[in-house]
PDB file of N, CA and C in Angstrom:
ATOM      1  N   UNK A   1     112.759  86.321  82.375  1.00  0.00           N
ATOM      2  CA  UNK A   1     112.734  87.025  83.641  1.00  0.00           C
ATOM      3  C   UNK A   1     111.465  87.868  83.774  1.00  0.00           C
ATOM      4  N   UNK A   2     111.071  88.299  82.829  1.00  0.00           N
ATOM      5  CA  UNK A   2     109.670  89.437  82.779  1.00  0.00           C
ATOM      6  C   UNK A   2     108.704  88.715  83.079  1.00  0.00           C
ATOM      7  N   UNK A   3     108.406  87.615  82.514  1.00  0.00           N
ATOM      8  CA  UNK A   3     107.474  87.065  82.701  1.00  0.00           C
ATOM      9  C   UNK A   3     107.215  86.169  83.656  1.00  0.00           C
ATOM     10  N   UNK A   4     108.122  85.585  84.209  1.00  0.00           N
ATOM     11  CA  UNK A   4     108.400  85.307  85.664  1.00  0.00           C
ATOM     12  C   UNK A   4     107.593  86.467  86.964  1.00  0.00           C
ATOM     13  N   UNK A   5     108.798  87.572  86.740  1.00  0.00           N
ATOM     14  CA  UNK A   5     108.143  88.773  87.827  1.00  0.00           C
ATOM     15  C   UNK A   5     106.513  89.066  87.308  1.00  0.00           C
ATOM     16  N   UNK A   6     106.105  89.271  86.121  1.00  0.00           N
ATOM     17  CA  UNK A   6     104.653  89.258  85.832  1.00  0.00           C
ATOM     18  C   UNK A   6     103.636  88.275  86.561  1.00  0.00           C
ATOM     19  N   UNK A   7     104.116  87.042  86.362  1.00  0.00           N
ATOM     20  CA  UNK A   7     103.497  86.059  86.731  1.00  0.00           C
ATOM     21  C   UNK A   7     103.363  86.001  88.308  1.00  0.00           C
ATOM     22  N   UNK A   8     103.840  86.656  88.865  1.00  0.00           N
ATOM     23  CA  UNK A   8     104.462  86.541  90.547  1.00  0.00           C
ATOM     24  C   UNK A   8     103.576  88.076  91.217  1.00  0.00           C
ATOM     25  N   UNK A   9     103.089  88.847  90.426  1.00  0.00           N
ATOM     26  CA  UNK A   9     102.825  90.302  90.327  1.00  0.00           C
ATOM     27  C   UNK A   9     101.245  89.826  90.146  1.00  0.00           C
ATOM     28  N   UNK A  10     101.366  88.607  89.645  1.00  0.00           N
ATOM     29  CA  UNK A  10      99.125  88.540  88.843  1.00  0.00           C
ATOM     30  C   UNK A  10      98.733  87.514  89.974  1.00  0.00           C
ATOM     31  N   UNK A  11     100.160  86.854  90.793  1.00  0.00           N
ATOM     32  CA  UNK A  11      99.038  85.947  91.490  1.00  0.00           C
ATOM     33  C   UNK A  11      99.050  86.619  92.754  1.00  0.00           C
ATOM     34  N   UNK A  12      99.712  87.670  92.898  1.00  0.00           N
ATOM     35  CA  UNK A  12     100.198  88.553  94.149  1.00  0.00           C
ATOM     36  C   UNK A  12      98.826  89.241  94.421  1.00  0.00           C
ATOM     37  N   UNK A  13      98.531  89.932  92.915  1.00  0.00           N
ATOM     38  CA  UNK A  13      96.837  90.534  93.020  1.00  0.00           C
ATOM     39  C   UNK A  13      95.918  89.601  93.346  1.00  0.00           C
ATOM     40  N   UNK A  14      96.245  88.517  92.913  1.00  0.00           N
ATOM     41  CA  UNK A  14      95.094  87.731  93.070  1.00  0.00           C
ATOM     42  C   UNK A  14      94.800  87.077  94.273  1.00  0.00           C
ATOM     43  N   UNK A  15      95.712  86.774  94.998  1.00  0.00           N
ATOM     44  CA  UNK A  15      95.907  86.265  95.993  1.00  0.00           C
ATOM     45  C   UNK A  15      95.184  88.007  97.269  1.00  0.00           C
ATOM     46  N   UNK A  16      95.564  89.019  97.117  1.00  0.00           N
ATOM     47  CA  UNK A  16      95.200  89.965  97.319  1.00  0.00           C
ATOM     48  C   UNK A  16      93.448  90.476  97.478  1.00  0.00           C
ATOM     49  N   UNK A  17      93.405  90.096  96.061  1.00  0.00           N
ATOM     50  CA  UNK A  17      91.826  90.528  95.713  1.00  0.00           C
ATOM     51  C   UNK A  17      91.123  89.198  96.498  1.00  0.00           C
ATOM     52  N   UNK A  18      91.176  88.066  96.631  1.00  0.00           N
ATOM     53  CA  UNK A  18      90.974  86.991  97.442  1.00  0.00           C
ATOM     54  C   UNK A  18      90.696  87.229  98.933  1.00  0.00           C
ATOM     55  N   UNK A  19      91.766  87.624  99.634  1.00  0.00           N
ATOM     56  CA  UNK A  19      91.561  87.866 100.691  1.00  0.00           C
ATOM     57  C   UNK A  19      90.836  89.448 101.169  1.00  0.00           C
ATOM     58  N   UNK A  20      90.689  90.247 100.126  1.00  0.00           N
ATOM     59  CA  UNK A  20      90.038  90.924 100.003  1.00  0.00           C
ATOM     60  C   UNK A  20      88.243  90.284 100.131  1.00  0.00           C
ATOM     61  N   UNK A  21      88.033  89.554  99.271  1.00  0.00           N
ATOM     62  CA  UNK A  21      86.744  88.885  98.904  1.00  0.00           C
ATOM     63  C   UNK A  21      86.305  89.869  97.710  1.00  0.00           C
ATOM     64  N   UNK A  22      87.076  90.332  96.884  1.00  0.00           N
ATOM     65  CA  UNK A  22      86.841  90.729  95.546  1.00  0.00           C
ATOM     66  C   UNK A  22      86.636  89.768  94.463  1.00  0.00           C
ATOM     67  N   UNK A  23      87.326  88.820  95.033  1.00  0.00           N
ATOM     68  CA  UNK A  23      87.572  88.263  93.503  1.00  0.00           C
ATOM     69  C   UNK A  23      86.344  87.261  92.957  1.00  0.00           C
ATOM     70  N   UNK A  24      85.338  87.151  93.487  1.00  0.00           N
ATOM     71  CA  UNK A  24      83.917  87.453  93.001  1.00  0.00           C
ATOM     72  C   UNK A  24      83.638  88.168  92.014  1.00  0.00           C
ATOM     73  N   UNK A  25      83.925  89.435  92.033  1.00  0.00           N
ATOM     74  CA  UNK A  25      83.512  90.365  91.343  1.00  0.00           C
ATOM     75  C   UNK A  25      84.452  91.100  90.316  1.00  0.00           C
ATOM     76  N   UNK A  26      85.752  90.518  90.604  1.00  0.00           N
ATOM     77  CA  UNK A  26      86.774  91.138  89.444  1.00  0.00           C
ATOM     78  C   UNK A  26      87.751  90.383  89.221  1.00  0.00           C
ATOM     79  N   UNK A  27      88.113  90.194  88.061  1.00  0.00           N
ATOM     80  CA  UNK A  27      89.183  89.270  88.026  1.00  0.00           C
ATOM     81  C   UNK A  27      90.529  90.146  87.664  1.00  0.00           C
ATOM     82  N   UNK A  28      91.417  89.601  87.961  1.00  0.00           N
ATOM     83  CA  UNK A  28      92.631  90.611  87.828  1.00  0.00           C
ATOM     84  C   UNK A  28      92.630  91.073  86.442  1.00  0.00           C
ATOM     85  N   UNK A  29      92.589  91.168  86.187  1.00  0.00           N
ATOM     86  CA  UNK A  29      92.440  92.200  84.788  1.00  0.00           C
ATOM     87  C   UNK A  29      91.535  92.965  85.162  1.00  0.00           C
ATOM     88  N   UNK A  30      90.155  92.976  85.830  1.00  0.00           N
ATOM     89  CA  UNK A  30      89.537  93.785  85.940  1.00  0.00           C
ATOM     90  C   UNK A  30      89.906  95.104  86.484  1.00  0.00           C
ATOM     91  N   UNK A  31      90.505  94.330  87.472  1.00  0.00           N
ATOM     92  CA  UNK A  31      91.057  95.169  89.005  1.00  0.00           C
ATOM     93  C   UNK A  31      92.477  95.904  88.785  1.00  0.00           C
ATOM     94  N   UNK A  32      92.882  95.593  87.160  1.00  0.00           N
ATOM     95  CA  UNK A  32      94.276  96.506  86.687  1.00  0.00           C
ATOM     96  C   UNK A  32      93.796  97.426  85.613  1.00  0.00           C
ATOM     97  N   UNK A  33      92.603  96.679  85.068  1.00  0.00           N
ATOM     98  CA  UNK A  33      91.960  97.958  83.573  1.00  0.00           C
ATOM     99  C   UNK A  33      91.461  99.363  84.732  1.00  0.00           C
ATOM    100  N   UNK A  34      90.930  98.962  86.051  1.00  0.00           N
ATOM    101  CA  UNK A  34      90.610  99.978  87.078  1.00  0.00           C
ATOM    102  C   UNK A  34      91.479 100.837  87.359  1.00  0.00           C
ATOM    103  N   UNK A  35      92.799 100.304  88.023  1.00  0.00           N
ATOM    104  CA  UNK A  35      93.645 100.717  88.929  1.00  0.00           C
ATOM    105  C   UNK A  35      94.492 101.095  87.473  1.00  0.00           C
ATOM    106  N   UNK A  36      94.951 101.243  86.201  1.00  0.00           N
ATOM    107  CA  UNK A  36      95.664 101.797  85.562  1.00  0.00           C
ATOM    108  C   UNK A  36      94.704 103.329  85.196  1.00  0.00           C
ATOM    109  N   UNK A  37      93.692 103.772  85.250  1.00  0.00           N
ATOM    110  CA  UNK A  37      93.032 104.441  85.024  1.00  0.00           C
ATOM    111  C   UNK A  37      93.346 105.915  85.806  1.00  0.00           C
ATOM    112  N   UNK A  38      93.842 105.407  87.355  1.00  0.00           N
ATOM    113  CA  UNK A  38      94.386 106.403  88.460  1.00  0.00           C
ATOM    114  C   UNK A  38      95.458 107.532  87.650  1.00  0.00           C
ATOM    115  N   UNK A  39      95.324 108.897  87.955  1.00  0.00           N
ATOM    116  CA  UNK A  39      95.748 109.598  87.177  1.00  0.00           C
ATOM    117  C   UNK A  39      96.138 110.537  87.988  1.00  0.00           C
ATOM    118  N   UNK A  40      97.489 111.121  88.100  1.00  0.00           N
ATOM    119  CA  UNK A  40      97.473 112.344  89.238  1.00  0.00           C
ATOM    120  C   UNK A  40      98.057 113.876  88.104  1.00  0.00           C
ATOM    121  N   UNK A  41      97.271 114.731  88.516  1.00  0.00           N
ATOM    122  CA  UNK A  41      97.181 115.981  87.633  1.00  0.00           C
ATOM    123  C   UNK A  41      97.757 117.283  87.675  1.00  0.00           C
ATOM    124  N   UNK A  42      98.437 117.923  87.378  1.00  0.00           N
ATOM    125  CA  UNK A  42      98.995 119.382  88.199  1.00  0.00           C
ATOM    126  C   UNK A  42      97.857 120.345  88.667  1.00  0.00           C
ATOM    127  N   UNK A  43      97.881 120.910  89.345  1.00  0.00           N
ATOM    128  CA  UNK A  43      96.729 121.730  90.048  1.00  0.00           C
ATOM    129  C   UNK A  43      97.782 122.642  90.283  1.00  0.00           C
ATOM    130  N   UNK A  44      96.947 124.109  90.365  1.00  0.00           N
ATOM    131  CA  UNK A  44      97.815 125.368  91.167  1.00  0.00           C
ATOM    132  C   UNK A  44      98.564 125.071  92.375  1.00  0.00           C
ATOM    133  N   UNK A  45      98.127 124.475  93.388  1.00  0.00           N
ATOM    134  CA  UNK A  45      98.230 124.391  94.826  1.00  0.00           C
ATOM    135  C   UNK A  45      99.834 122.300  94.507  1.00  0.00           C
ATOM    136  N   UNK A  46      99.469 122.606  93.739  1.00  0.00           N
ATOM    137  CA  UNK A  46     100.607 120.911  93.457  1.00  0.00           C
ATOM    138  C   UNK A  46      99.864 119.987  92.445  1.00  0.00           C
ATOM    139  N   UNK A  47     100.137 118.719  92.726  1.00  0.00           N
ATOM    140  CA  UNK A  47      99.768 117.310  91.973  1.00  0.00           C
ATOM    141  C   UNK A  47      98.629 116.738  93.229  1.00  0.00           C
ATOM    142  N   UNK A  48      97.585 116.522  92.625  1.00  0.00           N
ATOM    143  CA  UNK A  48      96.718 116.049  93.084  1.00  0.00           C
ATOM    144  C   UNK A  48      95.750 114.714  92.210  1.00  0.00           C
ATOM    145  N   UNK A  49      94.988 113.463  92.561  1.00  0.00           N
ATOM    146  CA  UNK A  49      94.615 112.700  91.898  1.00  0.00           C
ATOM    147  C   UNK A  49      93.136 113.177  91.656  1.00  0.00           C
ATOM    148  N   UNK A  50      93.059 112.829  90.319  1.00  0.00           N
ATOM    149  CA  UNK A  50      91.484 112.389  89.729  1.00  0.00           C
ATOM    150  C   UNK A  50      90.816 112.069  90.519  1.00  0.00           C
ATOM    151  N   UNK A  51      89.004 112.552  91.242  1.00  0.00           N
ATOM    152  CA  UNK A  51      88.229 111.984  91.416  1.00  0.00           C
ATOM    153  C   UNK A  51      88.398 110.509  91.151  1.00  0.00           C
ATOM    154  N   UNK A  52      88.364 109.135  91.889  1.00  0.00           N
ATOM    155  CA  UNK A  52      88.016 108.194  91.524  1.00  0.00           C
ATOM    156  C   UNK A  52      86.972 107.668  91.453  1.00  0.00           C
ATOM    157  N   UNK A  53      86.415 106.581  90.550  1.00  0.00           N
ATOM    158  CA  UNK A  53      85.120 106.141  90.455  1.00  0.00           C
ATOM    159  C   UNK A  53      85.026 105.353  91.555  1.00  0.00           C
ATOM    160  N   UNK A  54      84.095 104.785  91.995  1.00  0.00           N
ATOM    161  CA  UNK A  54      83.187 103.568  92.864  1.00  0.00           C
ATOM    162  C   UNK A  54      83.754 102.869  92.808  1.00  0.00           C
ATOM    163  N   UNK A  55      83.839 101.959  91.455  1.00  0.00           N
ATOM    164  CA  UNK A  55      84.708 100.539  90.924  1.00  0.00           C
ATOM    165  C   UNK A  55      86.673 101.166  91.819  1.00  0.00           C
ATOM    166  N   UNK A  56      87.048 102.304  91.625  1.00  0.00           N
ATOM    167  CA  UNK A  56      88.545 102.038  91.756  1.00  0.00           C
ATOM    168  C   UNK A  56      88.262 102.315  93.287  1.00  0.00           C
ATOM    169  N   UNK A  57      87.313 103.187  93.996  1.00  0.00           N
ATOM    170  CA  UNK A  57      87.537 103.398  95.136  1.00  0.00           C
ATOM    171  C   UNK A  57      87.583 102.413  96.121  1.00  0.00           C
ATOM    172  N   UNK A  58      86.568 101.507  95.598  1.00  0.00           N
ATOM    173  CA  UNK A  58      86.280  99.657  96.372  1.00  0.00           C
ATOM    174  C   UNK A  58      87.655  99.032  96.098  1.00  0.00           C
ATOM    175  N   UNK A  59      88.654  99.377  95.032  1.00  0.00           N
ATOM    176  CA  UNK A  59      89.833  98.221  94.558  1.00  0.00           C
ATOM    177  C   UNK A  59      90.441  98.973  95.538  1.00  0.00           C
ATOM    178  N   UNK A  60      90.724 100.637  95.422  1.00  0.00           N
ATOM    179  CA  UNK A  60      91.888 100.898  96.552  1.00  0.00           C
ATOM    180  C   UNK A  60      91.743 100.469  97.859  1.00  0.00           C
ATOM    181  N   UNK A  61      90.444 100.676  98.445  1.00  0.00           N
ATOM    182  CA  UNK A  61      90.301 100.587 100.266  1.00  0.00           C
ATOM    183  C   UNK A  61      90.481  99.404 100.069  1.00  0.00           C
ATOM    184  N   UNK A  62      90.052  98.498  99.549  1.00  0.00           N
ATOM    185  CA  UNK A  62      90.241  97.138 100.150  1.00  0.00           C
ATOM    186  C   UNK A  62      91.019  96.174  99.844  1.00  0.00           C
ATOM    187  N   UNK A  63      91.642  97.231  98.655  1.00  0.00           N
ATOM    188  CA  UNK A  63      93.155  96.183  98.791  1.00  0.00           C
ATOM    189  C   UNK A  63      94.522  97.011  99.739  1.00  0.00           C
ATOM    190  N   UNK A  64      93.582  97.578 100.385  1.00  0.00           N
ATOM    191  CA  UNK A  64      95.045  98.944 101.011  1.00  0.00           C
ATOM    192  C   UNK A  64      95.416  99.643 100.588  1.00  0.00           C
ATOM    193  N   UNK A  65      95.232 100.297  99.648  1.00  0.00           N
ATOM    194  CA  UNK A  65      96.643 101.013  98.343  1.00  0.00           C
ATOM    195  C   UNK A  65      96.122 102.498  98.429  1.00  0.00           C
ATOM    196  N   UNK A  66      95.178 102.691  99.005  1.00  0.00           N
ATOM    197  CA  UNK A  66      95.060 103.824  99.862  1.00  0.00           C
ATOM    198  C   UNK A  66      96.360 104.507 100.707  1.00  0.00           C
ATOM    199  N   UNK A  67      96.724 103.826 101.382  1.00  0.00           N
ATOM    200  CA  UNK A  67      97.939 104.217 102.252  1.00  0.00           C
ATOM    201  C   UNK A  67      99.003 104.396 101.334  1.00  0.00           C
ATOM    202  N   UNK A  68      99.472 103.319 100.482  1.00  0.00           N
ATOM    203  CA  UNK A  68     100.223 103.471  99.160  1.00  0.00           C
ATOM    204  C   UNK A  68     100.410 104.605  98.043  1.00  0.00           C
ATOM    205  N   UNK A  69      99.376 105.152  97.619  1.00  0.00           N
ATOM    206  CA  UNK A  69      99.080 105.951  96.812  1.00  0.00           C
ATOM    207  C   UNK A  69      98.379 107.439  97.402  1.00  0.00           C
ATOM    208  N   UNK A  70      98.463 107.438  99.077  1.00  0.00           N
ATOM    209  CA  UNK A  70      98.020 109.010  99.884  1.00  0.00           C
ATOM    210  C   UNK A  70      96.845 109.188  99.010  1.00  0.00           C
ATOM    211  N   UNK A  71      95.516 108.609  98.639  1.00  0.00           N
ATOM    212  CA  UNK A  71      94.875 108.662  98.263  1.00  0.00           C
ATOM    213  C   UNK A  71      93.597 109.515  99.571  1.00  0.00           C
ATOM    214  N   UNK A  72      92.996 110.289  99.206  1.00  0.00           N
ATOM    215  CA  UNK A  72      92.411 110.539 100.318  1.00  0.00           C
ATOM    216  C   UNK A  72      90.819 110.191  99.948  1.00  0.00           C
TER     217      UNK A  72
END
């Protein structure tokens, strides 16, 4: 069963990063060693995320996950 939903989850990205026109430039692994990196931190004022780099900021906007993750 895991590996089923895995398998259904890698072509989901991929299929994703595709219509994106990423997948030139990253292959799903790339685009998950990125996107596991996202880190949200306690701050005085609440939980707020890590600065993201270039590489994750291009994976969020253009795969959407901006809206997903209230990323600002």
């Amino acid at each position: 069963f895991i590996a089923t939903l895995s398998l259904q989850c890698h072509y989901w990205l991929m299929q994703r990063l595709q219509d994106a026109g990423l997948l030139s430039k990253y292959s799903v692994i790339d685009a998950l060693w990125e996107l596991r990196k996202i880190r949200k931190e306690p701050w005085v004022d609440g939980w707020h995320f890590r600065p993201l780099t270039r590489r994750q900021r291009t994976i969020v906007e253009k795969l959407g996950l901006d809206e997903i993750l209230w990323i600002n």
